[in-house]
Structure formats: C-alpha cells, structure tokens
N, C-alpha and C. Protein backbone atom coordinates (compact mmCIF):
# COMPACT_ATOMS: atom_id res chain seq x y z
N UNK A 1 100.04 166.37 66.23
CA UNK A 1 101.13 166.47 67.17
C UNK A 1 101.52 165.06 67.63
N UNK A 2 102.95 164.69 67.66
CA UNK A 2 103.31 163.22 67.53
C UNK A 2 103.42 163.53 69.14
N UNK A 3 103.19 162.16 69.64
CA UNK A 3 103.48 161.88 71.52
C UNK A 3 104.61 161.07 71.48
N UNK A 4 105.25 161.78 72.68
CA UNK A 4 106.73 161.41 72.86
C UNK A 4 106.90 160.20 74.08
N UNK A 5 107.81 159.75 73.66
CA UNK A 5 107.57 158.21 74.88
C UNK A 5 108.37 159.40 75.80
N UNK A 6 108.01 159.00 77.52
CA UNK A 6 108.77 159.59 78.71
C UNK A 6 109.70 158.43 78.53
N UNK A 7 111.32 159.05 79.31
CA UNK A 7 111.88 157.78 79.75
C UNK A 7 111.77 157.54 81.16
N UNK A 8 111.77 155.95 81.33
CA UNK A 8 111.56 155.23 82.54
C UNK A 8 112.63 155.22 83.36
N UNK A 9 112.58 155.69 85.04
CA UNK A 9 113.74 155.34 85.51
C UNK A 9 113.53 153.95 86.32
N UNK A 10 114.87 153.55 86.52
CA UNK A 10 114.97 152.06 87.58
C UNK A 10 115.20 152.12 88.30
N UNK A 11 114.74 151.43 89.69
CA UNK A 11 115.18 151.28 91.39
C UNK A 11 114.93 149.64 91.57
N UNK A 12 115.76 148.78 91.95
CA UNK A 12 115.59 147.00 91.93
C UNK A 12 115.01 147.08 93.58
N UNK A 13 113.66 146.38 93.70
CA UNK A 13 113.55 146.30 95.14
C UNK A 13 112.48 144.70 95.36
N UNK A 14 111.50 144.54 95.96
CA UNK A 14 110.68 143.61 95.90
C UNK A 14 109.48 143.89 96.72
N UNK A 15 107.70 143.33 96.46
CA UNK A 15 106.59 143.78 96.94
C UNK A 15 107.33 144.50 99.00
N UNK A 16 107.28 143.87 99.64
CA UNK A 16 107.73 143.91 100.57
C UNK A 16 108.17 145.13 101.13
N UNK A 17 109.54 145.40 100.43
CA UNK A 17 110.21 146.75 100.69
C UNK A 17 109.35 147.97 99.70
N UNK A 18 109.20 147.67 99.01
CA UNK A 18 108.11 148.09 98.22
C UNK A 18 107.16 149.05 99.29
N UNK A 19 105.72 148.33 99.96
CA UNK A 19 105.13 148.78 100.85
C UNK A 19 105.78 149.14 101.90
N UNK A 20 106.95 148.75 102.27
CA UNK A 20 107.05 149.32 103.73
C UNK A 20 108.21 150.96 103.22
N UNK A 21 108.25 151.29 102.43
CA UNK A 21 108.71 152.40 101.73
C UNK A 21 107.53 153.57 101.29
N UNK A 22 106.44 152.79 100.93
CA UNK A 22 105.14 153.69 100.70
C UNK A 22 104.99 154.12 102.03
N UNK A 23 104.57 153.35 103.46
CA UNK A 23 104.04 153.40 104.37
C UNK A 23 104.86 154.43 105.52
N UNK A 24 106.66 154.47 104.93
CA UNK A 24 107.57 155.41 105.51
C UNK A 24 107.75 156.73 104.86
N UNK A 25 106.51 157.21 103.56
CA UNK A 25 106.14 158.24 103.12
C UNK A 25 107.47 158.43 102.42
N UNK A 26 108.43 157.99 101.95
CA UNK A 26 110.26 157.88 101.44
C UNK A 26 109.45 158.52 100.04
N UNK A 27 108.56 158.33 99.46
CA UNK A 27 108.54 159.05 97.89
C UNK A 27 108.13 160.47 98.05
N UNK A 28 107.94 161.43 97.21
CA UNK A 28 107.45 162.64 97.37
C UNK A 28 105.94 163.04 96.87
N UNK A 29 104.90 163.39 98.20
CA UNK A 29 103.78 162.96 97.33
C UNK A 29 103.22 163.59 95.84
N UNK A 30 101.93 162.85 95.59
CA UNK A 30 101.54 163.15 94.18
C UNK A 30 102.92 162.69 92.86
N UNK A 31 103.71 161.42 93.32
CA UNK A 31 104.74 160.64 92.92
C UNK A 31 104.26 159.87 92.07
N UNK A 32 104.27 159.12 91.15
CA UNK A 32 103.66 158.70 90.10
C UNK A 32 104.56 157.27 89.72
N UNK A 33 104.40 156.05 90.79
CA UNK A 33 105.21 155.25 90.77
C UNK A 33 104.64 153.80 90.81
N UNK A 34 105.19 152.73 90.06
CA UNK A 34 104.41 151.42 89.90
C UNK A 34 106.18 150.81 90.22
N UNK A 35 105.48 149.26 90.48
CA UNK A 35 106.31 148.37 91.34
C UNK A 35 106.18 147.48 89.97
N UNK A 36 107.37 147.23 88.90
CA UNK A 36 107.07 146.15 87.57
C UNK A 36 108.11 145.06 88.03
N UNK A 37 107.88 144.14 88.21
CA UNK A 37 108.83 142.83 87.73
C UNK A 37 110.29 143.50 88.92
N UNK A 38 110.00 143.61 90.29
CA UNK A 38 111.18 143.90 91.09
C UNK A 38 111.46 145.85 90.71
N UNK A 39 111.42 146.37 89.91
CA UNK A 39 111.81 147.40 89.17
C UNK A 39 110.79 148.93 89.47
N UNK A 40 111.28 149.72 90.67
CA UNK A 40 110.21 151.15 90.68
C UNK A 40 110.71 151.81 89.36
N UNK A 41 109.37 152.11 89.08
CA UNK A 41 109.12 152.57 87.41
C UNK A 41 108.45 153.87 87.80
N UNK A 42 109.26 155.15 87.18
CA UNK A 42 108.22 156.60 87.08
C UNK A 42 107.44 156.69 85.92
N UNK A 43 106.26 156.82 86.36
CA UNK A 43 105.47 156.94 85.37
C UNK A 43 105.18 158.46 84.90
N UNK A 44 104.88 158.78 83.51
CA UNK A 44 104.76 160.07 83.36
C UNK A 44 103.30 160.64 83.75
N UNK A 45 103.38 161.95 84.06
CA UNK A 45 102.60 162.55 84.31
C UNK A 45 101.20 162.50 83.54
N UNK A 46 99.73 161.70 84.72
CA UNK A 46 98.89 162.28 83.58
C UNK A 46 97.99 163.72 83.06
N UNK A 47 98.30 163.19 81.68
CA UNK A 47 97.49 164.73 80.79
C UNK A 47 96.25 164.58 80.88
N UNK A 48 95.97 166.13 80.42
CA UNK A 48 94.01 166.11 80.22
C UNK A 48 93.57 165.10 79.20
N UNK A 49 94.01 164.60 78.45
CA UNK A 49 93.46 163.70 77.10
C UNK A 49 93.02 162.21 77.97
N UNK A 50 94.37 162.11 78.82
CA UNK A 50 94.35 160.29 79.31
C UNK A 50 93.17 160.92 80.65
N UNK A 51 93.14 161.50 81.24
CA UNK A 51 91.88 161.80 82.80
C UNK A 51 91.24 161.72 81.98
N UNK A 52 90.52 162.52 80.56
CA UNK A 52 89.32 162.80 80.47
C UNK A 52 89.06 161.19 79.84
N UNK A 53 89.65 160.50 78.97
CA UNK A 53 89.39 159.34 78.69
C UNK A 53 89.00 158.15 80.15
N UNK A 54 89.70 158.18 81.29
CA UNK A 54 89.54 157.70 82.23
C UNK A 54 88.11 158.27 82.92
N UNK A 55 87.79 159.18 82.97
CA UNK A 55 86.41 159.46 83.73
C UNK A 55 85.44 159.06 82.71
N UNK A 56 85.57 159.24 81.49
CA UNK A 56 84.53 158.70 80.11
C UNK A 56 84.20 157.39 80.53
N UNK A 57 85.41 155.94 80.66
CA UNK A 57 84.85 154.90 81.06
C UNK A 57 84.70 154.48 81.94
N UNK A 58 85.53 155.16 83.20
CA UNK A 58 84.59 155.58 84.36
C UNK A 58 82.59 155.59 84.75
N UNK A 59 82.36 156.24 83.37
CA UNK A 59 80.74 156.67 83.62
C UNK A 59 80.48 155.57 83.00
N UNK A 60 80.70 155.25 81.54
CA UNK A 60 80.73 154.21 80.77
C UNK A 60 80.26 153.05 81.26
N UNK A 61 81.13 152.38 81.97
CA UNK A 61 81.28 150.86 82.47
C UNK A 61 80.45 150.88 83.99
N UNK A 62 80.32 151.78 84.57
CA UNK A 62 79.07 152.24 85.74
C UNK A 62 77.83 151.94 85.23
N UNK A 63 77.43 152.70 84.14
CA UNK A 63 75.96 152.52 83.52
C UNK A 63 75.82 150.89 83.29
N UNK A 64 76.90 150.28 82.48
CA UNK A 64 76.63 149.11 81.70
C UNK A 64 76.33 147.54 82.48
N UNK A 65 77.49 147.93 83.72
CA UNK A 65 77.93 147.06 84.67
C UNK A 65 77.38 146.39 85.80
N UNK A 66 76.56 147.77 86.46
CA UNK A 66 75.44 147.00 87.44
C UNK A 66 76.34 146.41 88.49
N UNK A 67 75.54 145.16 89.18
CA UNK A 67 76.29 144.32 90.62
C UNK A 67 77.22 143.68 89.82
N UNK A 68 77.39 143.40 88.63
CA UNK A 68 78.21 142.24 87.94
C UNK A 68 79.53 142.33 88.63
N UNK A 69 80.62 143.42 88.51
CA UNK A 69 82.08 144.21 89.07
C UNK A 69 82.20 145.13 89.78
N UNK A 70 82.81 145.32 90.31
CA UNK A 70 83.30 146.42 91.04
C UNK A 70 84.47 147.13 90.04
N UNK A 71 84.11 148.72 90.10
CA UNK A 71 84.72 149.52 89.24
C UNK A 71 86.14 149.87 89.41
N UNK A 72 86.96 149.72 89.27
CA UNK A 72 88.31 150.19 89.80
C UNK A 72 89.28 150.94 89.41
N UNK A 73 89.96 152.30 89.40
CA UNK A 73 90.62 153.30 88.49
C UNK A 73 92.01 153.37 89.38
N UNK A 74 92.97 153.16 88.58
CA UNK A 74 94.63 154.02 89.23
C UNK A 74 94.44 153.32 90.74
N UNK A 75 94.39 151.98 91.11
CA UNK A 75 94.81 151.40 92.34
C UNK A 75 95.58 150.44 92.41
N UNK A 76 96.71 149.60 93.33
CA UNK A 76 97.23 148.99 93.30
C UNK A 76 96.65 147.50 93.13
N UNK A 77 97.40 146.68 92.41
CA UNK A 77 96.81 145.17 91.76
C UNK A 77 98.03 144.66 91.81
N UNK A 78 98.01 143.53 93.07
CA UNK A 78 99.26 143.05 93.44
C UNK A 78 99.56 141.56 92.72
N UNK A 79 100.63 141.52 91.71
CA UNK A 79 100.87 140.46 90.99
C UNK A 79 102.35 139.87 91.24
N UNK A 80 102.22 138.73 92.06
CA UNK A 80 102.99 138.14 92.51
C UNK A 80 104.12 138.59 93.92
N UNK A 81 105.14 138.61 93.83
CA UNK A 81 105.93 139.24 95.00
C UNK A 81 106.60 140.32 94.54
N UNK A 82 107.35 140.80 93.16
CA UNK A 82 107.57 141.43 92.67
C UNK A 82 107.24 142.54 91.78
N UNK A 83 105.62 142.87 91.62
CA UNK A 83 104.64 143.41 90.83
C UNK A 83 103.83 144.01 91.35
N UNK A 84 103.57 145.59 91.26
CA UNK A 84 102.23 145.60 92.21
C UNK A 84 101.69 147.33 91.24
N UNK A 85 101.21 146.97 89.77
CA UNK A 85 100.97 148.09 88.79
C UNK A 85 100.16 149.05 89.56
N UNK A 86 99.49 149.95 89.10
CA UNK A 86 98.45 150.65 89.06
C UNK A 86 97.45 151.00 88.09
N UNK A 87 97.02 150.00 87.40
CA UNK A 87 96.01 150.11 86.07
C UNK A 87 95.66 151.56 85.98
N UNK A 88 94.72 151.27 84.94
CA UNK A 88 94.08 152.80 84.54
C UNK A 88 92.95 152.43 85.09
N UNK A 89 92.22 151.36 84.76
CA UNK A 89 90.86 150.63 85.14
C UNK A 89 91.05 149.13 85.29
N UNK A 90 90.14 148.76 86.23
CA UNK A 90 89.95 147.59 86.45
C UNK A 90 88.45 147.01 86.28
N UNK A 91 87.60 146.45 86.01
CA UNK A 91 86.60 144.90 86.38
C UNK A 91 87.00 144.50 87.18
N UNK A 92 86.54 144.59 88.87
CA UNK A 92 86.96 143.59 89.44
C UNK A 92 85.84 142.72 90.08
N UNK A 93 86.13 141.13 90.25
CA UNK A 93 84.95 140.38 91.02
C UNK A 93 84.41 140.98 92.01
N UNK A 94 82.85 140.95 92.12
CA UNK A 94 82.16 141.87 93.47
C UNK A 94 83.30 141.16 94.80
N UNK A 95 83.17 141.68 95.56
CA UNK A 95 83.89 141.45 97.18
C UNK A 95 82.86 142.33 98.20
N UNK A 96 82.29 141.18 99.12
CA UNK A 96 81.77 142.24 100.35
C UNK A 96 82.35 143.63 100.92
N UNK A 97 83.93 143.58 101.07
CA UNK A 97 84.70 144.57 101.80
C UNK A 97 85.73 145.44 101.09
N UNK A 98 84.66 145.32 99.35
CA UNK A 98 85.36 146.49 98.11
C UNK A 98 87.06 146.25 98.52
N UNK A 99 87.78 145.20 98.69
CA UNK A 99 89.12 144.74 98.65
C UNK A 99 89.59 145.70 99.58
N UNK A 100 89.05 146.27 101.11
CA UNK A 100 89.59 147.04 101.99
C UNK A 100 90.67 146.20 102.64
N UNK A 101 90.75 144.98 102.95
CA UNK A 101 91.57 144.12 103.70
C UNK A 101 92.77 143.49 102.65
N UNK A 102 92.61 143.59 101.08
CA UNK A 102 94.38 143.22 100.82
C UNK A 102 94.05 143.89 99.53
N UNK A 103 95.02 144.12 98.75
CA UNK A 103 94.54 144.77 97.07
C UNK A 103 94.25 143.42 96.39
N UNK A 104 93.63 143.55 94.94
CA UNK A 104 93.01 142.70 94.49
C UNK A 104 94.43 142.11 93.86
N UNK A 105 94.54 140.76 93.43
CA UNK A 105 95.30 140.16 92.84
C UNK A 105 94.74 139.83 91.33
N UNK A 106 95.15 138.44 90.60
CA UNK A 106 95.00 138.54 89.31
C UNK A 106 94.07 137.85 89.10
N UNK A 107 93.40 136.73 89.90
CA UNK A 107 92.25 135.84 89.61
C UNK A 107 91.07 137.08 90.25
N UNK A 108 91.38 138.09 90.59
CA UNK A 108 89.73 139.08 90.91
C UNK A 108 90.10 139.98 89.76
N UNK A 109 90.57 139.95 88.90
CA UNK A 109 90.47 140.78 87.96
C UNK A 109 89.56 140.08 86.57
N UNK A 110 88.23 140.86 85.74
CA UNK A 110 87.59 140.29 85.19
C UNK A 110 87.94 140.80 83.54
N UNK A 111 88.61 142.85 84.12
CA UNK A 111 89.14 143.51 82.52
C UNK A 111 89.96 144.36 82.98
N UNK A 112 91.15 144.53 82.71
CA UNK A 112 92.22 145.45 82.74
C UNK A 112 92.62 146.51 81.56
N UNK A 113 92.09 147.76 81.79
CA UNK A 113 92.58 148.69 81.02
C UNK A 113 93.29 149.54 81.12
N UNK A 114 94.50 149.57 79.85
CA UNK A 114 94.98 150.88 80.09
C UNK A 114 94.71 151.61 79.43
N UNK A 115 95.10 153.26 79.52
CA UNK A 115 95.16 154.01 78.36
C UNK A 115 96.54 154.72 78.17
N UNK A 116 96.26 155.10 77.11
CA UNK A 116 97.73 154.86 76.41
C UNK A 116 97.88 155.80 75.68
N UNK A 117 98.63 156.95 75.39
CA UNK A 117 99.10 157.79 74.70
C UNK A 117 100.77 158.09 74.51
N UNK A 118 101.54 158.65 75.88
CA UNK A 118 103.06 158.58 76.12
C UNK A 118 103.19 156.94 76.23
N UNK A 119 102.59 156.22 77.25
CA UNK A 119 102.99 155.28 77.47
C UNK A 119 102.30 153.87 76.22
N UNK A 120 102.59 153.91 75.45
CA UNK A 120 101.74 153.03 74.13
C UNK A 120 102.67 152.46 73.98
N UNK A 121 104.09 152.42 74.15
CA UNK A 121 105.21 151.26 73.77
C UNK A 121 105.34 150.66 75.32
N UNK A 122 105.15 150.91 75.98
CA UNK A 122 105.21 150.65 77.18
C UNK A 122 104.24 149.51 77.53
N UNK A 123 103.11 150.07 77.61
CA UNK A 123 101.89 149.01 77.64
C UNK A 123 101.92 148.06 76.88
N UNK A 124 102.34 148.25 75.48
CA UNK A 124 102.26 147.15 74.54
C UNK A 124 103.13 146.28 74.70
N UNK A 125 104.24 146.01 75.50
CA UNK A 125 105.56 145.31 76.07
C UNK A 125 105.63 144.81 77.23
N UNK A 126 106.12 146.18 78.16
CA UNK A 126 105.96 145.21 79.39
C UNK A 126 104.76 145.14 80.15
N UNK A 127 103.93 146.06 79.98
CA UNK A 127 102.77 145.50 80.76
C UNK A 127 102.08 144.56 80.05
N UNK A 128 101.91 144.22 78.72
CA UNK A 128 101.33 143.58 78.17
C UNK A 128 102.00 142.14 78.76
N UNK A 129 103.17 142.17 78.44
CA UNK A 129 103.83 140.42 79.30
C UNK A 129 103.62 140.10 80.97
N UNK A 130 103.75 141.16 81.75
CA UNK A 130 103.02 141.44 82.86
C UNK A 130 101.65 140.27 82.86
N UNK A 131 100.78 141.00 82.43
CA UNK A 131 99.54 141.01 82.58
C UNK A 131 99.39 139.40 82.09
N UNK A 132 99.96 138.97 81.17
CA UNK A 132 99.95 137.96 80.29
C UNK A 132 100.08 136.60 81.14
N UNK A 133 102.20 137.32 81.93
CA UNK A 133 102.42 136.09 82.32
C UNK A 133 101.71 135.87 83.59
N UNK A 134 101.12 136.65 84.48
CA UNK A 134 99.87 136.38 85.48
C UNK A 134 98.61 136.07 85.34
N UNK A 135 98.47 135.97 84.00
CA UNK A 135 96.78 135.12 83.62
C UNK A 135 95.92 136.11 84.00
N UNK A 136 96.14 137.39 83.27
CA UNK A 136 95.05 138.10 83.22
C UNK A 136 93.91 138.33 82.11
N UNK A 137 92.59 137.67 82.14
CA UNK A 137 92.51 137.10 80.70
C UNK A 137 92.32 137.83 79.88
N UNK A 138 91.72 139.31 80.47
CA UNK A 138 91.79 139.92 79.18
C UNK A 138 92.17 141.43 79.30
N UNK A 139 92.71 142.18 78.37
CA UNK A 139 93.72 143.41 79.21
C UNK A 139 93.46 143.87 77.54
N UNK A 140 93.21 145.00 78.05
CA UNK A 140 92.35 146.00 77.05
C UNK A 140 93.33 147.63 76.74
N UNK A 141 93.78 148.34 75.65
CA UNK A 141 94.88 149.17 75.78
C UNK A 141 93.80 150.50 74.67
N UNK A 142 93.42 151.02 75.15
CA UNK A 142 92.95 152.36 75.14
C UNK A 142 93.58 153.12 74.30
N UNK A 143 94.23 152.85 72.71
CA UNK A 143 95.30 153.52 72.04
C UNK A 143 94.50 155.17 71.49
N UNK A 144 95.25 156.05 72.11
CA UNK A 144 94.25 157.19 71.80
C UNK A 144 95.34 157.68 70.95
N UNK A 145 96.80 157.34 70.55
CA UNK A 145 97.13 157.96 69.35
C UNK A 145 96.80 157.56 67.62
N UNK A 146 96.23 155.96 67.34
CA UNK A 146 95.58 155.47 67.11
C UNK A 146 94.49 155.15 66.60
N UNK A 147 94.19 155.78 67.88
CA UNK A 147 92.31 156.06 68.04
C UNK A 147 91.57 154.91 67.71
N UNK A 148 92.03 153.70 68.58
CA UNK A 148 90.90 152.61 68.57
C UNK A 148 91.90 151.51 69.95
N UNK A 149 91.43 150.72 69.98
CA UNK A 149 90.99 149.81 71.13
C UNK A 149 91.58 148.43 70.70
N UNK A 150 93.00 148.26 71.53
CA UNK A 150 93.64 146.88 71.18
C UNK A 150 92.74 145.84 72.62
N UNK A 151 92.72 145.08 72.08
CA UNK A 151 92.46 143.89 73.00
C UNK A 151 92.92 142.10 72.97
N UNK A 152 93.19 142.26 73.80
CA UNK A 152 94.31 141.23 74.11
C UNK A 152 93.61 139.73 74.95
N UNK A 153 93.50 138.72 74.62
CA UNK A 153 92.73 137.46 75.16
C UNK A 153 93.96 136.49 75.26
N UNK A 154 93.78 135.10 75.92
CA UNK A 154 94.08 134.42 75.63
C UNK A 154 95.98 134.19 76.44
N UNK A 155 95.95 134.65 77.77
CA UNK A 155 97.09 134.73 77.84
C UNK A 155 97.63 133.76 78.01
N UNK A 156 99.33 133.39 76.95
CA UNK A 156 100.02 132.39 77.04
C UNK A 156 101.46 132.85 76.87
N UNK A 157 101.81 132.02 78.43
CA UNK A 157 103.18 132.70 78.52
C UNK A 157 103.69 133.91 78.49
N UNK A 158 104.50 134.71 78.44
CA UNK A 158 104.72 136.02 78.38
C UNK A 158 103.65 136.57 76.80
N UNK A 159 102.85 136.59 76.41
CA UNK A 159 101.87 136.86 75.51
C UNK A 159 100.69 136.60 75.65
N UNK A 160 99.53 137.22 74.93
CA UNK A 160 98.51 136.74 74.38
C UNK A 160 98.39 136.40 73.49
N UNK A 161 97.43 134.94 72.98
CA UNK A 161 97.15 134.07 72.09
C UNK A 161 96.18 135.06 70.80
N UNK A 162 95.52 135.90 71.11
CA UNK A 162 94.83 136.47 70.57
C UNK A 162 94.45 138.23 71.08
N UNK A 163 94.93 138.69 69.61
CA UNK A 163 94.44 140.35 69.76
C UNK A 163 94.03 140.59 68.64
N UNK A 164 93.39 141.92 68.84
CA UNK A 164 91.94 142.21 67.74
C UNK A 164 92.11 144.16 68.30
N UNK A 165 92.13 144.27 67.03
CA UNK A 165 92.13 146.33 67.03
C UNK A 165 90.84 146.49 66.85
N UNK A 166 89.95 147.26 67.41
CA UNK A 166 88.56 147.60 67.23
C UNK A 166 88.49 149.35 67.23
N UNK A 167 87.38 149.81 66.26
CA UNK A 167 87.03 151.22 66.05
C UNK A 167 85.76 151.38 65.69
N UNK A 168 85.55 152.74 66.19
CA UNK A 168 84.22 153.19 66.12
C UNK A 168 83.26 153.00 65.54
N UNK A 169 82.24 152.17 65.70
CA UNK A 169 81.46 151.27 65.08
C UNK A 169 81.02 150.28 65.22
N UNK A 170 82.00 149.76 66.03
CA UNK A 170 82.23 148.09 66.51
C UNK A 170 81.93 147.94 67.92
N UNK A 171 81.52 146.44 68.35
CA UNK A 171 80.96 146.77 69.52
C UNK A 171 82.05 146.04 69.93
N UNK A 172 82.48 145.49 71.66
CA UNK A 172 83.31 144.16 72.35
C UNK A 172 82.61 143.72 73.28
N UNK A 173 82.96 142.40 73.44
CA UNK A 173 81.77 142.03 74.65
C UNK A 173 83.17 141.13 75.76
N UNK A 174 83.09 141.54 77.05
CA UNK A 174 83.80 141.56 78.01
C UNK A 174 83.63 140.18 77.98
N UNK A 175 84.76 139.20 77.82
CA UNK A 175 85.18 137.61 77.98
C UNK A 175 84.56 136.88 78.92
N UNK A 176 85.02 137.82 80.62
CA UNK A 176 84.44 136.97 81.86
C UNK A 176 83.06 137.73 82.12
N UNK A 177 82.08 138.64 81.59
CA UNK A 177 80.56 139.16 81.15
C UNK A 177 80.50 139.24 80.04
N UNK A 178 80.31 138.18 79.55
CA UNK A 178 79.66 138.23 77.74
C UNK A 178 78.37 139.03 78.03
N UNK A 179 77.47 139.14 78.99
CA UNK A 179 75.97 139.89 79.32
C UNK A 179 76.01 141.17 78.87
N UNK A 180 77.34 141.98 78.63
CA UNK A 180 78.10 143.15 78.54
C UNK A 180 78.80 143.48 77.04
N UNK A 181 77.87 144.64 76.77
CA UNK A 181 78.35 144.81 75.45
C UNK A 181 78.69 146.04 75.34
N UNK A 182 79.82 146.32 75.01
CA UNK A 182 80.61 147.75 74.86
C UNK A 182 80.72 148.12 73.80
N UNK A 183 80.56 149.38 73.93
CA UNK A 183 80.23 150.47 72.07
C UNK A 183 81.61 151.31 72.15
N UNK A 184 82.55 150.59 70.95
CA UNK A 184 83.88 151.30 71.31
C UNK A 184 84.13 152.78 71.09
N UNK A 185 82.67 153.31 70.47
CA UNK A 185 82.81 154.97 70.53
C UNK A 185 82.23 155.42 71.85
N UNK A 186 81.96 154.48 72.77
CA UNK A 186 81.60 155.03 74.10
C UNK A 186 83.05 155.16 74.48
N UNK A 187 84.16 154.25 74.67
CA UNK A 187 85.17 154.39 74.69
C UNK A 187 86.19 155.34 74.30
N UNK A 188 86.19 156.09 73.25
CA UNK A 188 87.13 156.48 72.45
C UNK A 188 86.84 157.83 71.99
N UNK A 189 85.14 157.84 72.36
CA UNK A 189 85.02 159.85 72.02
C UNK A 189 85.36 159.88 70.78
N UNK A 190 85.96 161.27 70.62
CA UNK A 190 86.03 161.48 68.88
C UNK A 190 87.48 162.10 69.21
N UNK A 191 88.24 161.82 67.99
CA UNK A 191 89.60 162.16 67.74
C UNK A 191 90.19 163.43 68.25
C-alpha cells in the first residue's frame, strides 16, 4: 500500500505571535501544528505505524542512553525567531530543570529524529534544511516506507555534508555519544 503525502496548509506569523496564540488556546485542541521558517504548518495525523515506531525508540534509546541525554518525544525545539518544530525524538544535553524554564534550542540538541512515512518528502526538504541551516549535527529520518534509516551529518548551509542509508544489520553510533551504539533493527522492527 503506497503512502500518500498530506497537503500542507500556510499561516505567515513569527516565534512570538506564535506562543502568544498557543497560550490564547486560538487552535482547536489535539491540533497538530509546527511553527517552520515564519509558516504554521498542519501536520498530518499520527497513525499506528509512526506511534508504534516512536514508543519502540522511545524504550530503545532509554535502555542504551543512561545519564548521557535526556529523552525527548513530540516537544517544542525552538530554532531561531521564526522556527519552533516538534520532532518525533530528541537527544537532548542533560539539564538540571529537564528544560522546564525555556524549550531546548539547537546547541542542546545531541540527535534529532524523525519518522517518516506521509511526511518522507517533507522531512527530506524542509526539515532537513531546517535542521541543517541551525547546526543540528546530526538529524536522523526513520524512513518506514523504505524500511531503513537515513542519516544526515555534517551540516552545511541549507544541507548536510554527509548522508548514509542504513538497514537491518548495521549498527550507527550517535556523533555527539560515540559510547552509543545503535542496532538499526532495534529501530526499524520488521517490515
């Protein structure tokens, strides 16, 4: 069964009006909305395939991870004045106060994942330049139509310098925790 891209709608606003629009409850809840490059973006609804993949490395990266990061799923990651995504997962640098006092920005981010099924042209574009042109070093895309594991290093300029497709079999070892070695069928389950 082929997956259909959702289409994206546009609203031009900036971080700012942004939050003070969340905080005046103006969306309708259980709303499914990211702040890209000035631009409110609806995101499509997630399916059982992308949750169950999200709680998998959820448990995954818990076991492996230890004090090294703090675990982070579907929260806001505020990039620049105009940007404020909602990953699928995050690595983020330990913090005494688990980032209760501001959301994490792009230098506390250690691995950014998404996952990706409707949204796989999406991720591979603009979040990928996103992520890129904020120096996120390494941003990881969960391709479950695919069925293997893009990873992205090396960000330069709206790109990364270096990406590498990995599948079941193969291990990756996290850039900013090389100590950390990931089994991409822990990742990826079976087809």
């Amino acid at each position: 069964m082929a997956s259909v891209s959702a289409p994206v709608r546009k609203h031009l606003t900036d971080i700012h009006e942004w939050q003070r629009l969340g905080e005046a409850n103006i969306f309708p809840p259980n709303s499914r909305l990211e702040l890209i490059e000035g631009e409110i973006l609806e995101m499509a609804p997630i399916g059982c395939k992308h949750a169950g993949h999200l709680m998998r490395i959820m448990h995954y990266f818990a076991q492996i991870v230890g004090e090294n990061a703090l675990l982070n799923a579907q929260n806001p990651l505020q990039l620049g004045d105009l940007s404020e995504p909602e990953p699928d997962f995050m690595l983020l640098r330990p913090r005494a106060d688990f980032y209760s006092s501001q959301h994490p920005v792009a230098t506390d981010v250690l691995l950014l994942i998404e996952i990706a099924d409707s949204s796989l042209a999406f991720d591979q574009t603009q979040k990928l330049r996103l992520y890129a042109m904020h120096h996120i070093a390494e941003y990881w895309i969960i391709n479950l139509n695919d069925h293997c594991l893009e990873v992205y290093r090396e960000p330069s300029g709206e790109n990364y310098a270096q990406k590498t497709s990995l599948r079941i079999g193969q291990h990756a070892s996290v850039l900013l925790l090389p100590e950390i070695s990931v089994n991409i069928a822990q990742l990826l389950g079976t087809p």
